[in-house]
C-alpha atoms as a PDB file:
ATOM      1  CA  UNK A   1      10.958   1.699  19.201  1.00  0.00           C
ATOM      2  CA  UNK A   2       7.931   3.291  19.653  1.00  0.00           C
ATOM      3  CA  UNK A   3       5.410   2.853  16.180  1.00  0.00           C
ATOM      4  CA  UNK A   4       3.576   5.900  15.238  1.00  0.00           C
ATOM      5  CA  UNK A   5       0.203   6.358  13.221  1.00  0.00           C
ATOM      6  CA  UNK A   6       0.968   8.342  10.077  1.00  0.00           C
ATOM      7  CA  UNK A   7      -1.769   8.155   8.006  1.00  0.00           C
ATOM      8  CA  UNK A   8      -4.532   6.393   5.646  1.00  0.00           C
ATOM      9  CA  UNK A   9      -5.513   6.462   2.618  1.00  0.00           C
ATOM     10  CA  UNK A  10      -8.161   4.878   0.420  1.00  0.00           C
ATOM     11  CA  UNK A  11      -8.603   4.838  -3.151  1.00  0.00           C
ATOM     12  CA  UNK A  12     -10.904   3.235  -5.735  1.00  0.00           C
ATOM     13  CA  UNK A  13      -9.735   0.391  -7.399  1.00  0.00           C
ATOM     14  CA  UNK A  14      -8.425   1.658 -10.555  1.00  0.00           C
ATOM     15  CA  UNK A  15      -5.159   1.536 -11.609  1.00  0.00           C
ATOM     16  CA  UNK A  16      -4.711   5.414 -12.069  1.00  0.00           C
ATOM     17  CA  UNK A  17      -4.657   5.492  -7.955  1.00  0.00           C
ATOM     18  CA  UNK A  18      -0.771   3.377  -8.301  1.00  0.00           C
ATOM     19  CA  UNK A  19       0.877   6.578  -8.916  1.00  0.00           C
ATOM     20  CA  UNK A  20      -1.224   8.638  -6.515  1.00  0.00           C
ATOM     21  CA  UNK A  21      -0.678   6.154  -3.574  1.00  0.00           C
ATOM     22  CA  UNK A  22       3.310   6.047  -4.559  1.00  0.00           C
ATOM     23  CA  UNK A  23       3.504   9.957  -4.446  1.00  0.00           C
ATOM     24  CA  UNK A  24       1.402  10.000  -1.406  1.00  0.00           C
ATOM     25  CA  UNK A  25       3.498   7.434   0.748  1.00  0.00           C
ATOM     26  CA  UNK A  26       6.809   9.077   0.094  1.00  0.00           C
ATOM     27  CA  UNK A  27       5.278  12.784   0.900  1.00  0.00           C
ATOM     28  CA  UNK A  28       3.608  10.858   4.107  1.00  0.00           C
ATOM     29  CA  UNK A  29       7.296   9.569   4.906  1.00  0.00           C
ATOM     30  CA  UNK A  30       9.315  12.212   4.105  1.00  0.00           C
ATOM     31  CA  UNK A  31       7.208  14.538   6.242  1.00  0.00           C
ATOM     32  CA  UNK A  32       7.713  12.137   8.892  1.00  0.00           C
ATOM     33  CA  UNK A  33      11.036  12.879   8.668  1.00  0.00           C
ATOM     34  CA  UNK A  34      12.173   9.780   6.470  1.00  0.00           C
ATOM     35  CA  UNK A  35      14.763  10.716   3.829  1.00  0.00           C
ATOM     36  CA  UNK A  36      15.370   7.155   1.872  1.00  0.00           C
ATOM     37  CA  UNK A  37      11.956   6.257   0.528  1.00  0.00           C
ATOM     38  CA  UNK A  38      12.726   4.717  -3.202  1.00  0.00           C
ATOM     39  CA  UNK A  39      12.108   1.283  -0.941  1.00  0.00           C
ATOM     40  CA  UNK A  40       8.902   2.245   0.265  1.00  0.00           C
ATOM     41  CA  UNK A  41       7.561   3.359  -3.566  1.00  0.00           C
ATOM     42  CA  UNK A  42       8.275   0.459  -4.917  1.00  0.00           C
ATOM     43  CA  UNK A  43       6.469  -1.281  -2.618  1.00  0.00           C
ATOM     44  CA  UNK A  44       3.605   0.748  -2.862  1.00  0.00           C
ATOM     45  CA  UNK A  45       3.694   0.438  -6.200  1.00  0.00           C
ATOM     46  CA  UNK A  46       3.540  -3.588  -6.194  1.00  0.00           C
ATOM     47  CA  UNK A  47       1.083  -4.094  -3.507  1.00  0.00           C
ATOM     48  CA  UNK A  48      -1.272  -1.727  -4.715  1.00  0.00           C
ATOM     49  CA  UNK A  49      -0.731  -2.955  -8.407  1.00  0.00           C
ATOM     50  CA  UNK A  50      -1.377  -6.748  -7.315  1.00  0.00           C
ATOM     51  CA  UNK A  51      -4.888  -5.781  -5.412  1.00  0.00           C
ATOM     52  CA  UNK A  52      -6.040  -3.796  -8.554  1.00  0.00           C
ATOM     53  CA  UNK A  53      -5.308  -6.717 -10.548  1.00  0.00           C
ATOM     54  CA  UNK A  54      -5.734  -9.554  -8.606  1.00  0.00           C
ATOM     55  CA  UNK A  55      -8.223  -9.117  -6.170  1.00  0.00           C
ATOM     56  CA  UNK A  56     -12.084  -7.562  -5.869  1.00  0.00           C
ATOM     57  CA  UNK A  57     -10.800  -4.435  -5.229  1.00  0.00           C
ATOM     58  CA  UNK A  58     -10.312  -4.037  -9.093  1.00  0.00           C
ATOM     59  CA  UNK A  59     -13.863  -4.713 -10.139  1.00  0.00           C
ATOM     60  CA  UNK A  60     -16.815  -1.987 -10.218  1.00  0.00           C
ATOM     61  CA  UNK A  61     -16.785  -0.113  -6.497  1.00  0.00           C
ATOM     62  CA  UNK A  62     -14.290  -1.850  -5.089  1.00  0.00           C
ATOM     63  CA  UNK A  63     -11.540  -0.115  -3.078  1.00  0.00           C
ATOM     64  CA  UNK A  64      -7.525  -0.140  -1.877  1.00  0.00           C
ATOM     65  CA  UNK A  65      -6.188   0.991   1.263  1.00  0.00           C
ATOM     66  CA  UNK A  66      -3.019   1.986   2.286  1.00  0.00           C
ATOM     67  CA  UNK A  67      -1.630   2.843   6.066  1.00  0.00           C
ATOM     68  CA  UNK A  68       1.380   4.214   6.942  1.00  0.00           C
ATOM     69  CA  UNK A  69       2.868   3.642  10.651  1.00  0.00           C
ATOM     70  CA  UNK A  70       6.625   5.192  11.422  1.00  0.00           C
ATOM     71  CA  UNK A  71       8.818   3.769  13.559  1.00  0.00           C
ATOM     72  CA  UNK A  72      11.314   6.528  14.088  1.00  0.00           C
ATOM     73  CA  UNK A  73      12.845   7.835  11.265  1.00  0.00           C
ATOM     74  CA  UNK A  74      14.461   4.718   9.540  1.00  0.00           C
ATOM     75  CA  UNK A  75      11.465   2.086   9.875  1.00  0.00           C
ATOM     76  CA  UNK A  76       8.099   2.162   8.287  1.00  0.00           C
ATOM     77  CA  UNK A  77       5.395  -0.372   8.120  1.00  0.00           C
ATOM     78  CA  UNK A  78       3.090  -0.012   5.232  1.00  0.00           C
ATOM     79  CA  UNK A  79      -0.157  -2.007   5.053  1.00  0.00           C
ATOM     80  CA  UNK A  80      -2.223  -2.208   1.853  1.00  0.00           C
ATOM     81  CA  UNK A  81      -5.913  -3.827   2.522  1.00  0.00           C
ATOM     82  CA  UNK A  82      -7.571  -5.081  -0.759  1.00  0.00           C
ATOM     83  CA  UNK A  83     -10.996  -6.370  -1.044  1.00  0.00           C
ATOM     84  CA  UNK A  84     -10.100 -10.186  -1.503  1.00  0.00           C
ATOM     85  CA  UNK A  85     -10.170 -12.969  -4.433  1.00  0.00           C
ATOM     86  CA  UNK A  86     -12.957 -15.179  -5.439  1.00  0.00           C
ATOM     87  CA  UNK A  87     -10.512 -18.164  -4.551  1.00  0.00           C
ATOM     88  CA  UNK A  88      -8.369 -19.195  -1.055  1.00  0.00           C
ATOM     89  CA  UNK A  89      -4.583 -19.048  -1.925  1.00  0.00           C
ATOM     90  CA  UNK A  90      -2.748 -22.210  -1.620  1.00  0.00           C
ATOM     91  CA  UNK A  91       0.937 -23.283  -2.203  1.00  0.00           C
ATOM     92  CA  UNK A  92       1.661 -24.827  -5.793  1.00  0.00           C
ATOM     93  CA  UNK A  93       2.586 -28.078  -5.001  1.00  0.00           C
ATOM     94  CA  UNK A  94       5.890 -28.930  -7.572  1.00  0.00           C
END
């Protein structure tokens, strides 16, 4: 299967830009010929949800991206880049 680029997108940390990256993802996919993207939403959703929340991409200037590579029309891989934590995560030991 052969991946293709399908786009980028970068948006200030804010969490007004969850919906916007949602939306854009499934009009990315679906004009890559993708019909079934509820699965890619949500994900959107979550990832860029966590890095506004969780991460330095949340504070003052910081920023989100998101990239979008097809790999025909049933296969997407979708990237989001935040702008890291203050701490190194480690497994809770139980």
């Amino acid at each position: 299967m052969t991946e293709r680029f399908l786009g980028e997108m970068v948006f200030p940390g804010d969490a007004w830009v969850v919906p916007v990256a949602r939306r854009s993802v499934a009009a990315i996919l679906l004009g890559a010929g993708h019909r079934d993207v509820d699965n890619a939403r949500l994900i959107v959703s979550e990832l860029v949800s966590n890095a506004v929340q969780h991460t330095a991409s949340g504070r003052s200037g910081g920023l989100v991206a998101v990239d979008v590579v097809g790999f025909g029309t049933d296969v997407a891989r979708i990237e989001v880049t935040d702008d890291g934590a203050r701490t190194i995560p480690c497994p809770r030991v139980r």
